[in-house]
Protein backbone atom coordinates (compact mmCIF):
# COMPACT_ATOMS: atom_id res chain seq x y z
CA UNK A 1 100.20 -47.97 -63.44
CA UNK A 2 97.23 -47.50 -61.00
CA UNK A 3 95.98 -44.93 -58.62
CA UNK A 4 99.00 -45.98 -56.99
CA UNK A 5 100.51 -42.81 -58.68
CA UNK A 6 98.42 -40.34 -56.96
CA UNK A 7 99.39 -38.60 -54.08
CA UNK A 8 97.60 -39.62 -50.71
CA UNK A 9 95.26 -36.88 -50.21
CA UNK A 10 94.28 -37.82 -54.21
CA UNK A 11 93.52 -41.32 -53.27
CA UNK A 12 91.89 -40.28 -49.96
CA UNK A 13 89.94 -38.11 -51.98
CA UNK A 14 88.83 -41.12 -54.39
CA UNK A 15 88.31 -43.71 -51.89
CA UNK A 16 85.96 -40.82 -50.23
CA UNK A 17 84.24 -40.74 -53.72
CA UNK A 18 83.71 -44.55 -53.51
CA UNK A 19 82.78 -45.10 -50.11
CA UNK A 20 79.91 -42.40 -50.22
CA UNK A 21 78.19 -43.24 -53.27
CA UNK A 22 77.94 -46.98 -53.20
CA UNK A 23 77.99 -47.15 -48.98
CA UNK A 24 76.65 -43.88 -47.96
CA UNK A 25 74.27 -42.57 -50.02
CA UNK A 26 72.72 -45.92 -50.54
CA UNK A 27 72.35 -46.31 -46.81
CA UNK A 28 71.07 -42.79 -45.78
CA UNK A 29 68.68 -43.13 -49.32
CA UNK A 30 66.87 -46.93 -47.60
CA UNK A 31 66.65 -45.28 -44.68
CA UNK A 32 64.72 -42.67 -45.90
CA UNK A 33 62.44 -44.69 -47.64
CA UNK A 34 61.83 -46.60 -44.46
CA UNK A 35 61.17 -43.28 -42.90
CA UNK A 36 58.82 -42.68 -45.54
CA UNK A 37 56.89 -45.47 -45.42
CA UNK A 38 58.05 -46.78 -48.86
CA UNK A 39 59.47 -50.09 -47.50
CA UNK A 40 58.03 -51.46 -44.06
CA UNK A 41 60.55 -52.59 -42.10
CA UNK A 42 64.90 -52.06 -42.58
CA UNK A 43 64.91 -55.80 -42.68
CA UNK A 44 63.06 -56.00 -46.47
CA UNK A 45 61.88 -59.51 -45.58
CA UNK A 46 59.50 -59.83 -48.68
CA UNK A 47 61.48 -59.81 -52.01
CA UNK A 48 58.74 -56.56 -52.80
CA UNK A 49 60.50 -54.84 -49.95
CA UNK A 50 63.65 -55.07 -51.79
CA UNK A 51 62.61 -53.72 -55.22
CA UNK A 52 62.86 -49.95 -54.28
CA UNK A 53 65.85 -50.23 -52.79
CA UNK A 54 67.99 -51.98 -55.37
CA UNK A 55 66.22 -49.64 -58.04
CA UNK A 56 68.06 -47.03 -55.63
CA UNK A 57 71.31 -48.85 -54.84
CA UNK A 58 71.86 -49.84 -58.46
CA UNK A 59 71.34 -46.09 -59.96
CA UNK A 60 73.31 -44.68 -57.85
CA UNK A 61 76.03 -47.61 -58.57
CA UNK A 62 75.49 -46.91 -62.23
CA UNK A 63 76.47 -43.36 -62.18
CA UNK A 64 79.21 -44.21 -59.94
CA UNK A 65 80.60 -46.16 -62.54
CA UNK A 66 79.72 -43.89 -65.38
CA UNK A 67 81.21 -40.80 -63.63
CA UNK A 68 84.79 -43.12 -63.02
CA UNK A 69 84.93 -43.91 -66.38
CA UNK A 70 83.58 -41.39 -67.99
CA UNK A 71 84.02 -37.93 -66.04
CA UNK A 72 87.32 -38.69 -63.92
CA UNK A 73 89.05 -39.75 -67.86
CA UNK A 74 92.46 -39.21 -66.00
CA UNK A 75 91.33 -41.84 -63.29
CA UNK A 76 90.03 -44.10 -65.89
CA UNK A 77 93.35 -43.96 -67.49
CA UNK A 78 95.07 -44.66 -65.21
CA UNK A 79 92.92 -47.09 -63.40
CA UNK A 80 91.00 -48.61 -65.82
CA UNK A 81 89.80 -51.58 -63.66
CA UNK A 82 88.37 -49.38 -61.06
CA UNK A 83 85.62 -48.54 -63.29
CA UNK A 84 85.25 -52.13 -64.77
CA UNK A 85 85.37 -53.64 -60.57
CA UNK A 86 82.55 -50.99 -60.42
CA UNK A 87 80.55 -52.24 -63.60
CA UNK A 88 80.95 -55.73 -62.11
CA UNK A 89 79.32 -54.71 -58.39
CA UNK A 90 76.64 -52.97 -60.52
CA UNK A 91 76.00 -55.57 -63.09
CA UNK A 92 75.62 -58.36 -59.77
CA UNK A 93 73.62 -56.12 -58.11
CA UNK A 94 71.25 -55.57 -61.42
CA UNK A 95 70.81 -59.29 -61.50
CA UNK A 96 69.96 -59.31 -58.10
CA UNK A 97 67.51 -56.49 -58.65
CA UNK A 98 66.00 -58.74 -61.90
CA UNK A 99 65.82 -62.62 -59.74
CA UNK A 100 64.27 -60.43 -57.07
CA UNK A 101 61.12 -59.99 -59.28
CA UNK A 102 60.51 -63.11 -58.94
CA UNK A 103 62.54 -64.78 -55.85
CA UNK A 104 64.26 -63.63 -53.07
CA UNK A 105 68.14 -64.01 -53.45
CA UNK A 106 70.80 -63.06 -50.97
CA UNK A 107 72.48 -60.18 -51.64
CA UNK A 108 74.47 -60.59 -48.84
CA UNK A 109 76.31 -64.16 -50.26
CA UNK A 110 76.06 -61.84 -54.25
CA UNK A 111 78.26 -59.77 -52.18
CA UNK A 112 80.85 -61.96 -50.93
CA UNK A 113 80.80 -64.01 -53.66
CA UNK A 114 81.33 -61.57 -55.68
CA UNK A 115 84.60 -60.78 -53.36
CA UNK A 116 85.89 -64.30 -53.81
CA UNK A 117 84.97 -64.63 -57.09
CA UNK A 118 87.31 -61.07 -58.00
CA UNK A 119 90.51 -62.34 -55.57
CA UNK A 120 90.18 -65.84 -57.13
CA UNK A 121 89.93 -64.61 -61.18
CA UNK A 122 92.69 -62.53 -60.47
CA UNK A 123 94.73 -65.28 -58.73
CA UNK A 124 94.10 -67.23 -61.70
CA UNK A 125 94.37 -65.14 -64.63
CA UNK A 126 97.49 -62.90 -63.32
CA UNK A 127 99.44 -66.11 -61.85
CA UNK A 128 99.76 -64.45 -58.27
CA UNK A 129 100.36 -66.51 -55.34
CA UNK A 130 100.00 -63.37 -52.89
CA UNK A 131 96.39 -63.90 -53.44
CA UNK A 132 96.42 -67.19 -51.75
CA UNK A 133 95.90 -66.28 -48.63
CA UNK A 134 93.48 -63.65 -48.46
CA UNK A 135 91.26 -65.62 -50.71
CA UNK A 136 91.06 -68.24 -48.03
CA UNK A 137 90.46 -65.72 -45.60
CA UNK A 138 87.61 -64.43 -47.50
CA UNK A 139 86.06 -67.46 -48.50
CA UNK A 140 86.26 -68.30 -44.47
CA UNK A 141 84.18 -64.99 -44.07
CA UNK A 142 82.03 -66.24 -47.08
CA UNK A 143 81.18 -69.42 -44.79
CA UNK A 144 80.34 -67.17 -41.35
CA UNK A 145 78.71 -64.72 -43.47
CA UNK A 146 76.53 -67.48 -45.29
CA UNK A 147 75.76 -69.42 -42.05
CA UNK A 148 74.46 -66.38 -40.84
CA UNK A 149 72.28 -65.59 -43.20
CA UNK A 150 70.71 -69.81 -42.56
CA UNK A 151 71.17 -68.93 -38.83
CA UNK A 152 68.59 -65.90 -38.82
CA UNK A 153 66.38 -67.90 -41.01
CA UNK A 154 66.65 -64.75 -43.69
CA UNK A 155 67.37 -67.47 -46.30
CA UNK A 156 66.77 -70.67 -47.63
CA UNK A 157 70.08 -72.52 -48.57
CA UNK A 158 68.98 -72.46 -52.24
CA UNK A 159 68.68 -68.55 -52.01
CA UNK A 160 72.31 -68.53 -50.68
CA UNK A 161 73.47 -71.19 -53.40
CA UNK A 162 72.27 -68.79 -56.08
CA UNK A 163 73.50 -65.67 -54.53
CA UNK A 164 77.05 -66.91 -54.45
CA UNK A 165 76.74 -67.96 -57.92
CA UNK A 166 75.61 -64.53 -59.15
CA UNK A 167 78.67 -62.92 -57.30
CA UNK A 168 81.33 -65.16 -58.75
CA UNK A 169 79.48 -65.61 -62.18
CA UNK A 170 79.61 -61.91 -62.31
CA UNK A 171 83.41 -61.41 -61.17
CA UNK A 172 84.41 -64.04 -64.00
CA UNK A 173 82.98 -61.70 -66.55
CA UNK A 174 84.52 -58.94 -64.86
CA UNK A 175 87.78 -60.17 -64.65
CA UNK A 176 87.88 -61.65 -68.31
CA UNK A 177 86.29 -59.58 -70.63
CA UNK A 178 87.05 -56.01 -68.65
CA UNK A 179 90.33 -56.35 -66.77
């Protein structure tokens, strides 16, 4: 089924939902701890830069998730992986959170690991060749995205390594024990 059922303005309405509580709110919430003088710099250089902001960013993903599956049942119903996608972004973004106590980790190759991770599960586990071709196209803005990161000297290549693995580690679980 899917939210393919609702009308436009109803998935307008979700996407909305989405795109301001994990892009948003997240965003306008660092920058006012920058403004506040919680976090130095919008860059978070230092892995202690980054704690405050994930504590943030992962809360607000949490009851993002909790609210689809919980408080939108007729969503959840009908879109049950929405929720579970959700749980998977917040459970990658948790471990990022955790590793950052202790190392800095990319969030940034999490991310789009995560992404190729998700196209390439479902490729495999639903048997559908129409995911081919995006997934290349995403793992070929994995690369820029990850040669970036090495260009600007905000990582080490071991920090991307595991970053990548955390995103596609955490999209297997998704996709196989929620979807």
């Amino acid at each position: 089924m899917g939210v393919s059922i609702l009308d436009l303005s109803a998935q307008g309405s979700l996407l909305l939902l989405i795109f301001l509580n994990t892009f948003l709110l997240p965003s306008i919430c660092i920058y006012y701890l920058y403004r506040a003088r919680y976090i130095p710099s919008m860059h978070m250089n230092q892995p202690e830069d980054r704690r405050l902001p994930y504590m943030v960013t992962v809360i607000l993903y949490m009851a993002t998730t909790y609210v689809l599956k919980f408080k939108l049942s007729p969503i959840s119903e009908m879109a049950p992986r929405l929720a579970a996608g959700l749980g998977g972004i917040t459970f990658s973004l948790l471990v990022v959170l955790l590793v950052n106590r202790y190392w800095k980790i990319s969030a940034h190759a999490t991310g789009i690991g995560g992404v190729i991770g998700i196209i390439g599960c479902v490729l495999f586990k639903f048997n559908t060749d129409m995911l081919l071709f995006p997934m290349l196209g995403w793992i070929l803005i994995g690369g820029f995205l990850c040669s970036a990161r090495l260009y600007l000297n905000a990582h080490t290549p071991a920090q991307i390594l595991a970053g990548l693995g955390t995103g596609i580690i955490s999209a297997i679980f998704t996709v196989f024990f929620w979807f």
